[in-house]
Protein backbone atom coordinates (compact mmCIF):
# COMPACT_ATOMS: atom_id res chain seq x y z
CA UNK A 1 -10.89 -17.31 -10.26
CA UNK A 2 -8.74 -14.51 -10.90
CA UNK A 3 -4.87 -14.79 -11.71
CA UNK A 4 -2.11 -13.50 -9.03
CA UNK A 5 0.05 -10.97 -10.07
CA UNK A 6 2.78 -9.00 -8.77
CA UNK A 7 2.33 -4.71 -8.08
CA UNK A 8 1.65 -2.74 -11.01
CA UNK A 9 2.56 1.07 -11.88
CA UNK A 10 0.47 3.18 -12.48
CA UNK A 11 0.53 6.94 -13.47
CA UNK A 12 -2.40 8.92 -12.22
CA UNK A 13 -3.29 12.19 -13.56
CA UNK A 14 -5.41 14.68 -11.49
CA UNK A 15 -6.44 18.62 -11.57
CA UNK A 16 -4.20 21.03 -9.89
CA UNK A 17 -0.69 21.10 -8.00
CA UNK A 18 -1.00 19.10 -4.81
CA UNK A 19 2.13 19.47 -1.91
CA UNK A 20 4.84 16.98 -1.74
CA UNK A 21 3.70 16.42 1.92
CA UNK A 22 0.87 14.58 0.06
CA UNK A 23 3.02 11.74 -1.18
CA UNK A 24 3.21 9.28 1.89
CA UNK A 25 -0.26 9.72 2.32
CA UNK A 26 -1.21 8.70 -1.56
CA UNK A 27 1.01 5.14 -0.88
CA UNK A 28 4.18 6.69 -1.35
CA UNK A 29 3.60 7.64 -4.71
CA UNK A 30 5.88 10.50 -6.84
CA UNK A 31 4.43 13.53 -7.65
CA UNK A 32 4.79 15.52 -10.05
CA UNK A 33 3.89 19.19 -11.13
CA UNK A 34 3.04 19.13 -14.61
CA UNK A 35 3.10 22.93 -17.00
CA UNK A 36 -0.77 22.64 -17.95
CA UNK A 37 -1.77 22.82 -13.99
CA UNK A 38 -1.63 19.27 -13.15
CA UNK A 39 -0.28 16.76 -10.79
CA UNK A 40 1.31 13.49 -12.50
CA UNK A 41 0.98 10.37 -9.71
CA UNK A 42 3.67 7.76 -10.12
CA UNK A 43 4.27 4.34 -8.64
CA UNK A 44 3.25 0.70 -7.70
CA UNK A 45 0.41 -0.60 -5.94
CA UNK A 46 -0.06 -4.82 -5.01
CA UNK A 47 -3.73 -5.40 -6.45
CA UNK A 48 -7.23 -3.56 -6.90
CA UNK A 49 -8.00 -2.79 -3.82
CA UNK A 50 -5.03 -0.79 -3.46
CA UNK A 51 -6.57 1.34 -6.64
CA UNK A 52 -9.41 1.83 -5.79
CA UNK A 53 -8.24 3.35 -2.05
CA UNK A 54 -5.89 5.67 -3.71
CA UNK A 55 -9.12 6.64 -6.07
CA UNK A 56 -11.14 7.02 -2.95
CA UNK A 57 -8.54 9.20 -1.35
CA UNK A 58 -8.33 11.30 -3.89
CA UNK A 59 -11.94 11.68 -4.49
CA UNK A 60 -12.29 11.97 -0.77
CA UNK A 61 -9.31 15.20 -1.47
CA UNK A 62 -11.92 16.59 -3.78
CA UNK A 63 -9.64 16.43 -6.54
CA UNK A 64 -10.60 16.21 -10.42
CA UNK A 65 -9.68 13.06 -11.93
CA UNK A 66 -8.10 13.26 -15.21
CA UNK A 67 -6.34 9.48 -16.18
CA UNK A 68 -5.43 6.24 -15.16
CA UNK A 69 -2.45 4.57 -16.78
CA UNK A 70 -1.17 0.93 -16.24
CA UNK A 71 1.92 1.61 -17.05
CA UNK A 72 4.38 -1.49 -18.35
CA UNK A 73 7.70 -1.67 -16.09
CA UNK A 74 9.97 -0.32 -19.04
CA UNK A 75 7.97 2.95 -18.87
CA UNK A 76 7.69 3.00 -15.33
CA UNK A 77 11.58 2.81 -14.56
CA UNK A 78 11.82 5.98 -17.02
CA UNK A 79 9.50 7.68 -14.69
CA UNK A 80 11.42 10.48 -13.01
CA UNK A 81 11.85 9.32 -8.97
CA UNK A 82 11.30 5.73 -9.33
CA UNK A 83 13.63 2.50 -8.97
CA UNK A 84 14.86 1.73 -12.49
């Protein structure tokens, strides 16, 4: 039996500069243009499944998956664009 639990962050780290038009379609999530060539995802999502669709959208994007982060709610309200 697994344990409810509330949304998580999560910071997502993929190949390439995507569009900001991209964001409502990836849940919503900031993005962010990182200096090395990169796009940094930010935000919450409810439980797994919710992962693993944002994976599958990306994969299904064609994008290069760099990291996954869980990030703890202290971190995430530092993130740049969300609610802190």
């Amino acid at each position: 039996m697994q344990e409810e639990r509330g949304p998580m962050w999560y910071e997502i780290r993929v190949k390439g500069h995507l569009h900001q038009r991209w964001s409502a379609w990836l849940y919503d999530f900031s993005l962010r243009h990182e200096a090395d060539g990169t796009t940094t995802l930010t935000g919450d999502l409810a439980d797994d499944a919710a992962v693993y669709g944002l994976l599958s959208k990306l994969r299904d994007m064609g994008l290069t998956l760099l990291s996954v982060k869980v990030l703890d709610e202290a971190t995430a309200a530092q993130e740049p664009g969300m609610p802190g």
